[in-house]
C-alpha atoms as a PDB file:
ATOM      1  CA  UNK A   1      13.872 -10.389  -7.638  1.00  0.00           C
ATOM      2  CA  UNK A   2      11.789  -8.258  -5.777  1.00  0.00           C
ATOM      3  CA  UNK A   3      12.534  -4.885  -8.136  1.00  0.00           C
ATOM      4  CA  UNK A   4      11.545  -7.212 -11.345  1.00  0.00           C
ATOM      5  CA  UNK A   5       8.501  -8.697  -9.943  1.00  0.00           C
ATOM      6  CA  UNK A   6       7.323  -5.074  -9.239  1.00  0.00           C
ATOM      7  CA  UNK A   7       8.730  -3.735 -12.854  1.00  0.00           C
ATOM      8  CA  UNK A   8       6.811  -6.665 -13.913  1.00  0.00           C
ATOM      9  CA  UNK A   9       3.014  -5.706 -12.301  1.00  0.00           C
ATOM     10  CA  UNK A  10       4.236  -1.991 -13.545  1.00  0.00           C
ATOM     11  CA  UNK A  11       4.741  -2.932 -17.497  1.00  0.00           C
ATOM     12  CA  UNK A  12       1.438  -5.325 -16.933  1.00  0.00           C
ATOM     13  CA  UNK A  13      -0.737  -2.477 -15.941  1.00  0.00           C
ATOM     14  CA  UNK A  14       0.280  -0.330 -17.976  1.00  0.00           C
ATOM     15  CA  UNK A  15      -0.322  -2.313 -21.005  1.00  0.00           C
ATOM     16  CA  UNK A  16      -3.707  -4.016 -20.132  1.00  0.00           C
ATOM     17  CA  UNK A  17      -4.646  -2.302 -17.044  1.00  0.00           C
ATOM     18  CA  UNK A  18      -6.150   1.060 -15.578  1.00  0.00           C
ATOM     19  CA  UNK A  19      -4.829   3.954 -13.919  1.00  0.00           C
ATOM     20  CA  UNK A  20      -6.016   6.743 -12.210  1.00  0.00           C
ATOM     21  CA  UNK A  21      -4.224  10.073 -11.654  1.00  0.00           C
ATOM     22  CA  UNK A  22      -5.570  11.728  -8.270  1.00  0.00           C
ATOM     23  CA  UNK A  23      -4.991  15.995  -8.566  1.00  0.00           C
ATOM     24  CA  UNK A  24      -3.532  16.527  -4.445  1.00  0.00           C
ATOM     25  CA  UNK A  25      -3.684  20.457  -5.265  1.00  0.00           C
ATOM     26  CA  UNK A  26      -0.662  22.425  -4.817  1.00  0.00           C
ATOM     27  CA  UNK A  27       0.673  19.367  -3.418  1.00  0.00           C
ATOM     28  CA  UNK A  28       1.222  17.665  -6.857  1.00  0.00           C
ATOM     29  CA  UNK A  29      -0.516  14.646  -8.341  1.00  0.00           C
ATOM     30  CA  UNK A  30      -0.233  10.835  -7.783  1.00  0.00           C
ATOM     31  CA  UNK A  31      -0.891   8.049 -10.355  1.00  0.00           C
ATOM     32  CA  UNK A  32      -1.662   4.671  -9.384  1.00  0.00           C
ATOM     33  CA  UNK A  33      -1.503   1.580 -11.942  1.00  0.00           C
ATOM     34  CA  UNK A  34      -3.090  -1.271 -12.038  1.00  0.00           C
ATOM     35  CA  UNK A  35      -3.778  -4.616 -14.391  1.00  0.00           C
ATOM     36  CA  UNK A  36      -7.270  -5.336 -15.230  1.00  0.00           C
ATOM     37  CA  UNK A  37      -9.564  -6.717 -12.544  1.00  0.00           C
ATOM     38  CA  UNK A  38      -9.537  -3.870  -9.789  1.00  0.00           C
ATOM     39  CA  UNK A  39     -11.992  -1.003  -8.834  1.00  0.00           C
ATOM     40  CA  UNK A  40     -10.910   2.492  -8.072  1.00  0.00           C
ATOM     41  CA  UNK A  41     -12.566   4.539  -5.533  1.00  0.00           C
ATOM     42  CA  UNK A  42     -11.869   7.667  -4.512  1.00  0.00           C
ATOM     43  CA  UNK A  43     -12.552  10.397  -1.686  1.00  0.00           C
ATOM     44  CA  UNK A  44     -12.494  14.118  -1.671  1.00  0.00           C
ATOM     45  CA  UNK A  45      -8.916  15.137  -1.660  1.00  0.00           C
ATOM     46  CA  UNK A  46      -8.922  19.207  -0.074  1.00  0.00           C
ATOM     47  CA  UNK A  47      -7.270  18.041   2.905  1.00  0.00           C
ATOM     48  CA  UNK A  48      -6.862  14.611   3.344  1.00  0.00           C
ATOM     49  CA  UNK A  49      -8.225  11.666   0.596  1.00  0.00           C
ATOM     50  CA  UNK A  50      -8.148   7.650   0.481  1.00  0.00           C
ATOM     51  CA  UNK A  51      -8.172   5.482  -2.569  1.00  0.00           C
ATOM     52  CA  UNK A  52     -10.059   2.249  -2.039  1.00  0.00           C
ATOM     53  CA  UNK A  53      -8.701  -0.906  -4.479  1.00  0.00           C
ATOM     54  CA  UNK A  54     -10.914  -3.524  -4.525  1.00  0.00           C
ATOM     55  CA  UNK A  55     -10.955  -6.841  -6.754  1.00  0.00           C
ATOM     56  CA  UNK A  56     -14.051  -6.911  -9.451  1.00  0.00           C
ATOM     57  CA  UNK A  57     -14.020 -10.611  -9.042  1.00  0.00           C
ATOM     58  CA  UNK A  58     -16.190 -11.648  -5.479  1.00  0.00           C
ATOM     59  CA  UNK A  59     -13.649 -15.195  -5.545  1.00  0.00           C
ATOM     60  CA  UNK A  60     -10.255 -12.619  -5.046  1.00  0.00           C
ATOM     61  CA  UNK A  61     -10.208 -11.720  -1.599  1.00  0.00           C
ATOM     62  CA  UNK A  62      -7.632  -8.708  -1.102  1.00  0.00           C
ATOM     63  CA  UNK A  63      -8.017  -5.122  -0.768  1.00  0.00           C
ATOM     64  CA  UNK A  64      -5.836  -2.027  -0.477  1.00  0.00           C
ATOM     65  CA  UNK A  65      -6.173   1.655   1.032  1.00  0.00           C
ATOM     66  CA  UNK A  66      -4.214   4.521   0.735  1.00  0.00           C
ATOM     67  CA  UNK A  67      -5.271   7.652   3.161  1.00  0.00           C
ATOM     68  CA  UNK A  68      -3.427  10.844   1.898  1.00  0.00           C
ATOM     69  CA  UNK A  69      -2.400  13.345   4.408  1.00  0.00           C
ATOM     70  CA  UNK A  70      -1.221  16.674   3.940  1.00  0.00           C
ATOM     71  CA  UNK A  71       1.145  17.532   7.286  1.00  0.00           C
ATOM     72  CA  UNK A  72       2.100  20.908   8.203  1.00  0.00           C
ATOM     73  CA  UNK A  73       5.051  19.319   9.594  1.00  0.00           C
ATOM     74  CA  UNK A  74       7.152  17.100   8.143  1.00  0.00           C
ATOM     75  CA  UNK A  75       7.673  14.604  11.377  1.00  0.00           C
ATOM     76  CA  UNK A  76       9.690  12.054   8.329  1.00  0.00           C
ATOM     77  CA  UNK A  77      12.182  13.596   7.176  1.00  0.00           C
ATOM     78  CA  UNK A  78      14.705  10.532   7.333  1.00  0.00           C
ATOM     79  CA  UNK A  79      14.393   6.992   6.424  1.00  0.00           C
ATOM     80  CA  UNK A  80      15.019   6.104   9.919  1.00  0.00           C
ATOM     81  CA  UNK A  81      12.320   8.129  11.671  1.00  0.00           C
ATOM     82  CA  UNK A  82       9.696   7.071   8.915  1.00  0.00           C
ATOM     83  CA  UNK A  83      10.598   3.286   9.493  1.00  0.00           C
ATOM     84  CA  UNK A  84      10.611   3.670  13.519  1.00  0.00           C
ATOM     85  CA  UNK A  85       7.332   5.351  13.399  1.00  0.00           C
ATOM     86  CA  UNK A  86       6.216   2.066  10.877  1.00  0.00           C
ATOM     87  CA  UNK A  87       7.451   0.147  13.281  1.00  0.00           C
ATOM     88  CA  UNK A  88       5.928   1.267  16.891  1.00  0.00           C
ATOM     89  CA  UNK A  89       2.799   1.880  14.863  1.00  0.00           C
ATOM     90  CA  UNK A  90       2.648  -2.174  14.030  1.00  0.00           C
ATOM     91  CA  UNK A  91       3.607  -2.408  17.425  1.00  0.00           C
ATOM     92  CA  UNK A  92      -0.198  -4.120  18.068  1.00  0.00           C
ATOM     93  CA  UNK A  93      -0.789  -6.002  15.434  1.00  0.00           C
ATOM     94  CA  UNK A  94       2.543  -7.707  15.945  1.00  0.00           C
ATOM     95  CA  UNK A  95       1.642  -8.994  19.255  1.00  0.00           C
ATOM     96  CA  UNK A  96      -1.453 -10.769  17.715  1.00  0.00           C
ATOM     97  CA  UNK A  97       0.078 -11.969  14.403  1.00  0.00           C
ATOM     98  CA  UNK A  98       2.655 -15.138  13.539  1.00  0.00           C
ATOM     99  CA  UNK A  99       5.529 -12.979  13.374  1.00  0.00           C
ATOM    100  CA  UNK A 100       4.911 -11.064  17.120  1.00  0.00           C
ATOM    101  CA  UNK A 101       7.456  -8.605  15.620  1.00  0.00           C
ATOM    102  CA  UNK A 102       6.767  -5.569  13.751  1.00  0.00           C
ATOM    103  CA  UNK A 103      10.068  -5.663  11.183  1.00  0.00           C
ATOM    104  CA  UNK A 104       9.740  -3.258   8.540  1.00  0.00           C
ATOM    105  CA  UNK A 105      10.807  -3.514   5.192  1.00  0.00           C
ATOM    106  CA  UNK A 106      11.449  -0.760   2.557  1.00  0.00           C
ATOM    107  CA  UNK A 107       8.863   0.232  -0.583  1.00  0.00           C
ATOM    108  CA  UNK A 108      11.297   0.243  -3.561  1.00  0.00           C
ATOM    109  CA  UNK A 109       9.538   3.257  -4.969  1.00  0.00           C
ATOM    110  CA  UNK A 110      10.494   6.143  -7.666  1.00  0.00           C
ATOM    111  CA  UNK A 111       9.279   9.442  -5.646  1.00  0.00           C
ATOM    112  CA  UNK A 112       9.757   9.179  -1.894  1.00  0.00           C
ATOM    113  CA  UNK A 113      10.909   6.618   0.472  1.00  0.00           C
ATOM    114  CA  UNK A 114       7.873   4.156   2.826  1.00  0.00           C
ATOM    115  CA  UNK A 115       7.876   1.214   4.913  1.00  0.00           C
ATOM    116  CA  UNK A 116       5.564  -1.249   5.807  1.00  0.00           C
ATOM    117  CA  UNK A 117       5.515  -4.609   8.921  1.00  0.00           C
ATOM    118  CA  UNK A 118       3.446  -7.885   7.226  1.00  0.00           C
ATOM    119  CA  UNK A 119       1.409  -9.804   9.328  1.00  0.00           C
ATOM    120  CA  UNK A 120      -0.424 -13.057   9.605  1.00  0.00           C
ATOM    121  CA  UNK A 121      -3.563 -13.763  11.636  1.00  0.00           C
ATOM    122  CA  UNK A 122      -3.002 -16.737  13.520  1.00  0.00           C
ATOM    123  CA  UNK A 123      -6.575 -17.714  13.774  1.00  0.00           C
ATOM    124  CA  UNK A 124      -7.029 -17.912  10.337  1.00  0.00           C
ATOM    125  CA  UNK A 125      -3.640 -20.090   9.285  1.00  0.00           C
ATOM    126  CA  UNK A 126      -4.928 -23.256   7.144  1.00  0.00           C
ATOM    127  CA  UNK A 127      -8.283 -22.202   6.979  1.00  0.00           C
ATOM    128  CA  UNK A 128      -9.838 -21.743   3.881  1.00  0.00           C
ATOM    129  CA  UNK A 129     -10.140 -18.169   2.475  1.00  0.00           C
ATOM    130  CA  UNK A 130     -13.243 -15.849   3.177  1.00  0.00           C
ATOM    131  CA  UNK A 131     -14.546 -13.414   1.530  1.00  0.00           C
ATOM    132  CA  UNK A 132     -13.807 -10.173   4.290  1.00  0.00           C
ATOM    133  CA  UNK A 133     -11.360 -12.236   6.589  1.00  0.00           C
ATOM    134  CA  UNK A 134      -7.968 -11.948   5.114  1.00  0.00           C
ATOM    135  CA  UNK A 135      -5.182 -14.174   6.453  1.00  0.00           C
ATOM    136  CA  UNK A 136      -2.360 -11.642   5.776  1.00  0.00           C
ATOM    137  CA  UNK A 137      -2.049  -8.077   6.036  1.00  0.00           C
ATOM    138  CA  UNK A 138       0.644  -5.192   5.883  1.00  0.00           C
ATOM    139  CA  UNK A 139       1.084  -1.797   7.175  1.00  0.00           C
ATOM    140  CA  UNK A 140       3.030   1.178   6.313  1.00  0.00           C
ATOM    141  CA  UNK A 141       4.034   5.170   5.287  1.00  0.00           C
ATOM    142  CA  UNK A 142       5.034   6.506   2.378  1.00  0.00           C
ATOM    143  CA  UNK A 143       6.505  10.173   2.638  1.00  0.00           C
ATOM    144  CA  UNK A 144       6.222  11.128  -0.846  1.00  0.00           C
ATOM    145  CA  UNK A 145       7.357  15.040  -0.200  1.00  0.00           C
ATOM    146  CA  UNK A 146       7.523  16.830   2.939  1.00  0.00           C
ATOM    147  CA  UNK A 147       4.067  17.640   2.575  1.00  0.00           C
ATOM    148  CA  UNK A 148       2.345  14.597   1.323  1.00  0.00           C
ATOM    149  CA  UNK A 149       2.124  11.321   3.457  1.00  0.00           C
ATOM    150  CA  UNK A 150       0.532   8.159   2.591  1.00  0.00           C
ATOM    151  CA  UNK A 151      -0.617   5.638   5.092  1.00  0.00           C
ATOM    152  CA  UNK A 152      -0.997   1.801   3.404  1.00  0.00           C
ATOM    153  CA  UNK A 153      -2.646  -1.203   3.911  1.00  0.00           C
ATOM    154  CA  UNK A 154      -2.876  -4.513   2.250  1.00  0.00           C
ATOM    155  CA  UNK A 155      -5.072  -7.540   2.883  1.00  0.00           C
ATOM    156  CA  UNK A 156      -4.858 -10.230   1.224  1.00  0.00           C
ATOM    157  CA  UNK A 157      -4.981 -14.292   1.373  1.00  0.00           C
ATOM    158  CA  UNK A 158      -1.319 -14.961   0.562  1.00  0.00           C
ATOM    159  CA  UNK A 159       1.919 -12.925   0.419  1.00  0.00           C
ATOM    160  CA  UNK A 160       2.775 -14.386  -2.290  1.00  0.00           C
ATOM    161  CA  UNK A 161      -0.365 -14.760  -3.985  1.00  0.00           C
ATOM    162  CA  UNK A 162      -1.111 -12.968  -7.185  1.00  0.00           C
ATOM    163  CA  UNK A 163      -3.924 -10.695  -5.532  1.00  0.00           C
ATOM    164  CA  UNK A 164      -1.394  -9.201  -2.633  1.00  0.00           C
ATOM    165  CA  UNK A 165       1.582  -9.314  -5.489  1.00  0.00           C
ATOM    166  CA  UNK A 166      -0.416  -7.153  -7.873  1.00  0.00           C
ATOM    167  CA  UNK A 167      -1.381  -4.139  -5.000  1.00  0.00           C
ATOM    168  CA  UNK A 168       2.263  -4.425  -3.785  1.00  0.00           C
ATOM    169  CA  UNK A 169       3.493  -3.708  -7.189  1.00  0.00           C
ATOM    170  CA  UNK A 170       0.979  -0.619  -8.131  1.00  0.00           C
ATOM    171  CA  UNK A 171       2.252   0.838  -4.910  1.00  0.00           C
ATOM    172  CA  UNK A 172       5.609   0.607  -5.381  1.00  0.00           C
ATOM    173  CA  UNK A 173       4.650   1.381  -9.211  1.00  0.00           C
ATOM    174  CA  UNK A 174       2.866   4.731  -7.827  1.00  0.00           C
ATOM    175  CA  UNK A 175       4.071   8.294 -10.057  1.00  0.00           C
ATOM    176  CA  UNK A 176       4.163  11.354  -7.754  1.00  0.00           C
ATOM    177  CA  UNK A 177       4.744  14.459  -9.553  1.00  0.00           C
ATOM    178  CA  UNK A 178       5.336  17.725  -6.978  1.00  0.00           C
ATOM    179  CA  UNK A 179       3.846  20.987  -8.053  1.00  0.00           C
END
Protein backbone atom coordinates (compact mmCIF):
# COMPACT_ATOMS: atom_id res chain seq x y z
CA UNK A 1 0.00 0.00 0.00
CA UNK A 2 2.69 2.03 0.99
CA UNK A 3 4.83 1.56 -2.57
CA UNK A 4 1.40 2.67 -4.49
CA UNK A 5 0.58 5.57 -2.39
CA UNK A 6 4.18 6.82 -3.12
CA UNK A 7 3.95 5.70 -7.06
CA UNK A 8 0.83 7.58 -6.70
CA UNK A 9 2.33 11.30 -5.34
CA UNK A 10 5.24 10.29 -8.06
CA UNK A 11 2.79 10.01 -11.32
CA UNK A 12 0.80 13.18 -9.60
CA UNK A 13 3.80 15.39 -9.69
CA UNK A 14 4.95 14.58 -12.48
CA UNK A 15 1.90 15.31 -14.40
CA UNK A 16 0.68 18.57 -12.67
CA UNK A 17 3.49 19.36 -10.47
CA UNK A 18 7.14 20.89 -10.38
CA UNK A 19 10.47 19.56 -10.12
CA UNK A 20 13.70 20.74 -9.60
CA UNK A 21 16.99 19.03 -10.56
CA UNK A 22 19.86 20.21 -8.04
CA UNK A 23 23.65 19.81 -10.07
CA UNK A 24 25.81 18.10 -6.63
CA UNK A 25 29.07 18.45 -8.95
CA UNK A 26 31.07 15.47 -9.55
CA UNK A 27 28.84 13.94 -7.14
CA UNK A 28 25.90 13.56 -9.64
CA UNK A 29 22.53 15.28 -9.65
CA UNK A 30 19.27 14.83 -7.63
CA UNK A 31 15.68 15.55 -8.81
CA UNK A 32 12.98 16.14 -6.51
CA UNK A 33 9.12 16.04 -7.61
CA UNK A 34 6.46 17.52 -6.44
CA UNK A 35 2.45 18.24 -7.19
CA UNK A 36 1.43 21.75 -7.41
CA UNK A 37 1.23 23.82 -4.23
CA UNK A 38 4.95 23.71 -2.86
CA UNK A 39 7.94 26.20 -2.96
CA UNK A 40 11.45 25.20 -3.75
CA UNK A 41 14.34 26.76 -2.14
CA UNK A 42 17.62 26.11 -2.51
CA UNK A 43 21.25 26.70 -0.98
CA UNK A 44 24.66 26.78 -2.47
CA UNK A 45 25.62 23.24 -3.13
CA UNK A 46 29.99 23.29 -3.32
CA UNK A 47 30.13 21.41 -0.26
CA UNK A 48 27.17 20.85 1.50
CA UNK A 49 23.36 22.29 0.27
CA UNK A 50 19.64 22.07 1.78
CA UNK A 51 16.43 22.22 -0.13
CA UNK A 52 13.67 23.95 1.79
CA UNK A 53 9.81 22.64 0.73
CA UNK A 54 7.38 24.76 1.90
CA UNK A 55 3.45 24.83 1.21
CA UNK A 56 2.27 28.09 -1.00
CA UNK A 57 -0.95 27.90 0.86
CA UNK A 58 -0.47 29.80 4.69
CA UNK A 59 -3.73 27.14 5.87
CA UNK A 60 -1.15 23.81 5.04
CA UNK A 61 1.07 23.58 7.82
CA UNK A 62 4.04 21.08 6.87
CA UNK A 63 7.45 21.57 5.76
CA UNK A 64 10.42 19.49 4.62
CA UNK A 65 14.39 19.86 4.54
CA UNK A 66 16.91 18.02 2.98
CA UNK A 67 20.74 19.03 4.01
CA UNK A 68 23.17 17.39 1.44
CA UNK A 69 26.47 16.29 2.65
CA UNK A 70 29.34 15.26 0.79
CA UNK A 71 31.49 12.71 3.33
CA UNK A 72 34.95 11.82 2.74
CA UNK A 73 34.08 8.73 4.43
CA UNK A 74 31.48 6.65 3.84
CA UNK A 75 30.50 5.84 7.76
CA UNK A 76 26.95 3.93 5.86
CA UNK A 77 27.91 1.58 4.00
CA UNK A 78 25.19 -1.06 5.19
CA UNK A 79 21.58 -0.81 5.81
CA UNK A 80 22.18 -1.70 9.31
CA UNK A 81 24.73 0.95 10.29
CA UNK A 82 22.63 3.71 8.39
CA UNK A 83 19.40 2.64 10.38
CA UNK A 84 21.38 2.38 13.90
CA UNK A 85 22.85 5.72 13.35
CA UNK A 86 18.82 6.88 12.45
CA UNK A 87 18.04 5.42 15.33
CA UNK A 88 20.51 6.75 18.28
CA UNK A 89 20.24 10.02 16.42
CA UNK A 90 16.19 10.08 17.30
CA UNK A 91 17.35 8.90 20.42
CA UNK A 92 16.02 12.59 21.97
CA UNK A 93 13.23 13.28 20.37
CA UNK A 94 11.90 9.87 21.28
CA UNK A 95 12.05 10.50 24.88
CA UNK A 96 9.79 13.63 24.42
CA UNK A 97 7.36 12.27 21.76
CA UNK A 98 4.13 9.65 22.06
CA UNK A 99 6.06 6.87 20.83
CA UNK A 100 9.32 7.31 23.53
CA UNK A 101 10.98 4.96 20.98
CA UNK A 102 13.00 5.87 18.11
CA UNK A 103 11.90 2.74 15.56
CA UNK A 104 13.03 3.33 12.20
CA UNK A 105 11.45 2.47 9.17
CA UNK A 106 12.91 2.10 5.61
CA UNK A 107 12.53 4.91 2.54
CA UNK A 108 11.36 2.68 -0.36
CA UNK A 109 13.53 4.63 -2.73
CA UNK A 110 15.09 3.96 -6.42
CA UNK A 111 18.92 5.15 -5.82
CA UNK A 112 20.20 4.43 -2.32
CA UNK A 113 18.81 3.03 0.78
CA UNK A 114 17.49 5.82 4.14
CA UNK A 115 15.64 5.58 7.23
CA UNK A 116 13.74 7.74 9.21
CA UNK A 117 11.92 7.47 13.40
CA UNK A 118 8.22 9.52 13.33
CA UNK A 119 7.30 11.35 16.17
CA UNK A 120 4.43 13.05 17.86
CA UNK A 121 4.58 16.02 20.23
CA UNK A 122 2.62 15.23 23.10
CA UNK A 123 1.81 18.75 23.99
CA UNK A 124 0.24 19.41 20.97
CA UNK A 125 -2.16 16.03 20.63
CA UNK A 126 -5.92 17.34 20.05
CA UNK A 127 -5.05 20.73 19.72
CA UNK A 128 -5.89 22.50 16.82
CA UNK A 129 -3.19 23.02 14.12
CA UNK A 130 -0.80 26.15 14.06
CA UNK A 131 0.75 27.64 11.67
CA UNK A 132 4.84 26.84 12.83
CA UNK A 133 3.89 24.18 15.58
CA UNK A 134 3.58 20.90 13.87
CA UNK A 135 2.10 17.96 15.78
CA UNK A 136 4.17 15.28 13.94
CA UNK A 137 7.53 15.07 12.72
CA UNK A 138 10.13 12.50 11.22
CA UNK A 139 13.76 12.10 11.00
CA UNK A 140 16.15 10.32 8.88
CA UNK A 141 19.39 9.53 6.26
CA UNK A 142 19.44 8.76 3.00
CA UNK A 143 22.91 7.41 1.65
CA UNK A 144 22.38 7.95 -1.89
CA UNK A 145 26.23 6.92 -2.96
CA UNK A 146 29.13 6.61 -0.82
CA UNK A 147 29.70 10.11 -1.23
CA UNK A 148 26.40 11.80 -1.02
CA UNK A 149 24.27 11.77 2.26
CA UNK A 150 21.01 13.30 2.86
CA UNK A 151 19.71 14.19 6.24
CA UNK A 152 15.52 14.55 6.27
CA UNK A 153 12.96 16.05 8.06
CA UNK A 154 9.26 16.27 7.89
CA UNK A 155 6.73 18.31 9.85
CA UNK A 156 3.60 18.11 9.40
CA UNK A 157 -0.05 18.08 11.18
CA UNK A 158 -0.97 14.46 10.44
CA UNK A 159 0.86 11.31 9.25
CA UNK A 160 -1.57 10.58 7.30
CA UNK A 161 -2.61 13.81 6.14
CA UNK A 162 -2.27 14.82 2.55
CA UNK A 163 0.46 17.60 3.35
CA UNK A 164 3.01 14.94 5.21
CA UNK A 165 1.77 12.15 2.43
CA UNK A 166 2.78 14.38 -0.47
CA UNK A 167 6.69 15.26 1.02
CA UNK A 168 6.94 11.54 1.97
CA UNK A 169 6.23 10.56 -1.51
CA UNK A 170 8.66 13.24 -3.43
CA UNK A 171 11.30 11.81 -1.17
CA UNK A 172 10.92 8.48 -1.75
CA UNK A 173 10.08 9.72 -5.49
CA UNK A 174 13.69 11.52 -5.44
CA UNK A 175 16.06 10.59 -9.00
CA UNK A 176 19.79 10.46 -8.13
CA UNK A 177 21.90 10.11 -11.07
CA UNK A 178 25.93 9.47 -10.07
CA UNK A 179 28.48 11.14 -12.26
Amino acid sequence: MKKLLALFWFTAAMLCGQSVTLNLGPHGKLSVFLPGGWNIDTSNFANQGSVTITPTNPSVNATCTLAISFPDVDRFDSRSKLKLRVEIDSHNAAAESVERKAVAKEFLLGSGYGFYCSFTDPQLVGKPPEPGNYKVGSFGKIRLSPAVLVDVSIMADDFRGEPYQQLLGAIEGMEFAAR
